[in-house]
C-alpha atoms as a PDB file:
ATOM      1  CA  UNK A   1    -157.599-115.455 144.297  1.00  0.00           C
ATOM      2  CA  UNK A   2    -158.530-116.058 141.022  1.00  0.00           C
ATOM      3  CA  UNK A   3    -155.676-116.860 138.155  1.00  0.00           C
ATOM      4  CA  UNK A   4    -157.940-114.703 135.536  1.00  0.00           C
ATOM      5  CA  UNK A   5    -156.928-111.202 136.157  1.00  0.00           C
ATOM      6  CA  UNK A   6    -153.213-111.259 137.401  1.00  0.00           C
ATOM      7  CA  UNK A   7    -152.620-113.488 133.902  1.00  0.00           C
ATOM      8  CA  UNK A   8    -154.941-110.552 132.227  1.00  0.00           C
ATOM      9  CA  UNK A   9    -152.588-108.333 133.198  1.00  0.00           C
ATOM     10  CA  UNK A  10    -149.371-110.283 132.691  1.00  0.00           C
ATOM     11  CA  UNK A  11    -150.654-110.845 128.737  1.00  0.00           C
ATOM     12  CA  UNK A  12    -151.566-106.451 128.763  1.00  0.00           C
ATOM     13  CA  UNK A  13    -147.944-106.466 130.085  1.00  0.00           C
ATOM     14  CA  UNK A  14    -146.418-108.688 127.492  1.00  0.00           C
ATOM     15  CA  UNK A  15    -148.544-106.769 124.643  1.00  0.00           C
ATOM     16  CA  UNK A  16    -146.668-104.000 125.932  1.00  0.00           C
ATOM     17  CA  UNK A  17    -143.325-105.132 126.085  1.00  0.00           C
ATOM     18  CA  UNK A  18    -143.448-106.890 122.211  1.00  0.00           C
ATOM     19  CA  UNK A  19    -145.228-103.390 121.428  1.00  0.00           C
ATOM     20  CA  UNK A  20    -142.045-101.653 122.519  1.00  0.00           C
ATOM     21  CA  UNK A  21    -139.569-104.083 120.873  1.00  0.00           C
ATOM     22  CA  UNK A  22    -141.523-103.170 117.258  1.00  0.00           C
ATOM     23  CA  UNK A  23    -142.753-107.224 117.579  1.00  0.00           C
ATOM     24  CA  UNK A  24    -146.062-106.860 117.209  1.00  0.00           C
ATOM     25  CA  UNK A  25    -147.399-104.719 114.063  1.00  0.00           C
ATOM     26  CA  UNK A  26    -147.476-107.807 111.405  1.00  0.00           C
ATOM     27  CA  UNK A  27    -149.977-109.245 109.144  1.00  0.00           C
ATOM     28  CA  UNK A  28    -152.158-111.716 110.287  1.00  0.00           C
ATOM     29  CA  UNK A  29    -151.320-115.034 109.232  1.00  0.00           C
ATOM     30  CA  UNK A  30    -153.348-116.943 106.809  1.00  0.00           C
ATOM     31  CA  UNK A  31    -156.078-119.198 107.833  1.00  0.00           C
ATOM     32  CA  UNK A  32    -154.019-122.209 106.624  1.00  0.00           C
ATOM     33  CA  UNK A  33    -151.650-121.021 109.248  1.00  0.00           C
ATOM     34  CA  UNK A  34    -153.490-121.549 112.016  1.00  0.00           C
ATOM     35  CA  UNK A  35    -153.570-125.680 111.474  1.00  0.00           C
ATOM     36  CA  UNK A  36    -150.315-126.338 111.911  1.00  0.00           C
ATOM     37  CA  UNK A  37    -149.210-129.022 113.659  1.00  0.00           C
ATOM     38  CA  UNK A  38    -146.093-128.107 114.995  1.00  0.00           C
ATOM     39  CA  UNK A  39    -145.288-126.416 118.259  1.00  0.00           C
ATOM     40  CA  UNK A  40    -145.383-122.849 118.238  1.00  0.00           C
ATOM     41  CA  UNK A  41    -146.917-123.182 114.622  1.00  0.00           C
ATOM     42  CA  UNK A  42    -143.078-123.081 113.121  1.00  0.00           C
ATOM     43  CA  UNK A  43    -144.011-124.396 110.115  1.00  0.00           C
ATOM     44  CA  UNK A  44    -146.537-121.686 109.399  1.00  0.00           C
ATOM     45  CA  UNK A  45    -145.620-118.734 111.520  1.00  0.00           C
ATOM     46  CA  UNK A  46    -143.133-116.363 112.987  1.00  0.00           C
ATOM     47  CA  UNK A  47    -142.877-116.490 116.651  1.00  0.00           C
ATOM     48  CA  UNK A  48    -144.288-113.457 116.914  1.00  0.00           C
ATOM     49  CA  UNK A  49    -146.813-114.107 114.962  1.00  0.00           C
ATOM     50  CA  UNK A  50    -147.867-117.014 117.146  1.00  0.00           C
ATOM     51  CA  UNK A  51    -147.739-115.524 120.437  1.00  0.00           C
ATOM     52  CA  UNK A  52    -149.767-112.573 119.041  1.00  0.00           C
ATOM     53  CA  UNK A  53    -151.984-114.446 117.265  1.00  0.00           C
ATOM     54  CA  UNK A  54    -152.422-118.221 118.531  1.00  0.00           C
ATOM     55  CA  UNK A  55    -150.963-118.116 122.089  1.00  0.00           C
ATOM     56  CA  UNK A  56    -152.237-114.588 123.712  1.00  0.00           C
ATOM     57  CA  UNK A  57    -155.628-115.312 121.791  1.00  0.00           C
ATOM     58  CA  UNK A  58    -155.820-118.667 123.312  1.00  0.00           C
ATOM     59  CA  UNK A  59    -155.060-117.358 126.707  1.00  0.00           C
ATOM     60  CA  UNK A  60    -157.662-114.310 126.242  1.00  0.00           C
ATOM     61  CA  UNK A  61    -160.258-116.822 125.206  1.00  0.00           C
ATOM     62  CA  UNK A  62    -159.895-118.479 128.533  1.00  0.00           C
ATOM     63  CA  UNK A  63    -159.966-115.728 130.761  1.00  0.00           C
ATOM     64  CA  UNK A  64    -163.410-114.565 128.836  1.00  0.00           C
ATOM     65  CA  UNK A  65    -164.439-118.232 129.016  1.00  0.00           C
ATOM     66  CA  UNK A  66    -163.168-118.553 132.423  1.00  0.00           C
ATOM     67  CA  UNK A  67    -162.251-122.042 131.372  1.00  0.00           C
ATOM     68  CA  UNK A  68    -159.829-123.889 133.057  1.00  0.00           C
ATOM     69  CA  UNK A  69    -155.927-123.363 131.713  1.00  0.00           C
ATOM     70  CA  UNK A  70    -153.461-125.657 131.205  1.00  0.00           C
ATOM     71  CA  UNK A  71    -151.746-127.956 132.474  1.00  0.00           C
ATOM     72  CA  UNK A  72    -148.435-126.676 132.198  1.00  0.00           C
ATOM     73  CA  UNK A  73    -146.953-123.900 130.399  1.00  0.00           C
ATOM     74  CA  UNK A  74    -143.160-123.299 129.168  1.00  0.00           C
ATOM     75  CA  UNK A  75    -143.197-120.568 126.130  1.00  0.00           C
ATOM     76  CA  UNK A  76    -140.443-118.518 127.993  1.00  0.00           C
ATOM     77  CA  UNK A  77    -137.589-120.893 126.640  1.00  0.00           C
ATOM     78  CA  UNK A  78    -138.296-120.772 122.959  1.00  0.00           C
ATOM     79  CA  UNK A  79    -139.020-116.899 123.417  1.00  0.00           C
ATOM     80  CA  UNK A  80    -135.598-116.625 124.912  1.00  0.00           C
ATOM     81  CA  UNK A  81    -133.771-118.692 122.134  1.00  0.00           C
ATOM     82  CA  UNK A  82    -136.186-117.020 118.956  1.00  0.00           C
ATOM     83  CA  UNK A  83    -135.336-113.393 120.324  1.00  0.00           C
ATOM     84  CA  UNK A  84    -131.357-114.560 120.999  1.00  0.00           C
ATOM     85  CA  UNK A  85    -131.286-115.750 117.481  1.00  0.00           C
ATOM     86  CA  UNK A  86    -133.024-112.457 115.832  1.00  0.00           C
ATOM     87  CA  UNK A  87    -130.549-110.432 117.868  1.00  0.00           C
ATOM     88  CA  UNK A  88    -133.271-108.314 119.325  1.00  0.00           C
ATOM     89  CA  UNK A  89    -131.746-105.698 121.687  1.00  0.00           C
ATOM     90  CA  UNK A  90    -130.872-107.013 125.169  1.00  0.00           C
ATOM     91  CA  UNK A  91    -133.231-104.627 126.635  1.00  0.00           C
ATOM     92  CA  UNK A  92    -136.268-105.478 125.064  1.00  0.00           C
ATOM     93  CA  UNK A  93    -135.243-109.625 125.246  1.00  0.00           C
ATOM     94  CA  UNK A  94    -135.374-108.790 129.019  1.00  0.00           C
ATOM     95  CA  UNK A  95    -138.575-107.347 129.076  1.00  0.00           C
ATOM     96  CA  UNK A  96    -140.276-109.519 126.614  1.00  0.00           C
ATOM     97  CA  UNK A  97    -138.701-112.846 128.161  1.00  0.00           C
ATOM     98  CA  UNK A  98    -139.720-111.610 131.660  1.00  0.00           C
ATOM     99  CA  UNK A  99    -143.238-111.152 130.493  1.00  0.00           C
ATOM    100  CA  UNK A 100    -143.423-114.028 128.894  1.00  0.00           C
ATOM    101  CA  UNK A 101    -141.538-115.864 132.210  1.00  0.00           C
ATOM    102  CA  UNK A 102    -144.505-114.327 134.181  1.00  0.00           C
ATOM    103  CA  UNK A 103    -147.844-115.889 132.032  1.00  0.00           C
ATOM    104  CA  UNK A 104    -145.807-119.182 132.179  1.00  0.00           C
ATOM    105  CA  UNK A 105    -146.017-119.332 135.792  1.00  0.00           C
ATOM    106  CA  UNK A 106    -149.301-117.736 136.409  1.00  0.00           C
ATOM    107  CA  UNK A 107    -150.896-120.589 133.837  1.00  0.00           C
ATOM    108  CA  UNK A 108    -148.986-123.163 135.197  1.00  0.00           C
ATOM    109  CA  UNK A 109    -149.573-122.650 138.957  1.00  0.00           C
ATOM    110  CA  UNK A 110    -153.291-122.709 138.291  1.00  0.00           C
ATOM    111  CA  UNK A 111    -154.099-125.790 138.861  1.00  0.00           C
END
């Protein structure tokens, strides 16, 4: 089975999920933004920002692309620790994290 539509969906689902937390109306960052070198663009971005903008993108890029994905993929951890930190509700750090949980492991069992 191809990896392209079940991670399709999982992103759709984890549109959903930041939707519902009120995570993903924002401005679009800069251009300048985008070149940072740091993980999760840090240094530039909120981590919202970034998984709206750089690391959903990125994945959606591939699936049209049907290029191959990474090698590995661990967002879920920093998503857990960002949302912790901002003291989003419990409900909505489940959903998101799950979400998130889910495109790690689709992307990195695709090899």
């Amino acid at each position: 089975m191809s990896t392209y539509q079940p991670l399709q969906t999982a992103l759709l689902e984890l549109e959903a999920s930041m939707k519902a937390a009120d995570l993903w109306r924002m401005p679009t960052p800069d251009a300048e933004a985008f070149a940072s070198q740091q993980p999760f663009c840090i240094d530039t971005m909120s981590l919202p920002q970034w998984i709206r903008f750089v690391f959903i993108a990125r994945l959606n890029a591939l699936i049209d692309a049907r290029a191959a994905m990474p090698a590995k993929c661990e967002v879920a951890p920093a998503v857990a620790a960002y949302l912790q930190q901002e003291k989003t509700p419990a409900h909505h750090q489940l959903l998101i994290v799950r979400a998130v949980e889910k495109v790690d492991q689709i992307v990195t069992e695709s090899i």
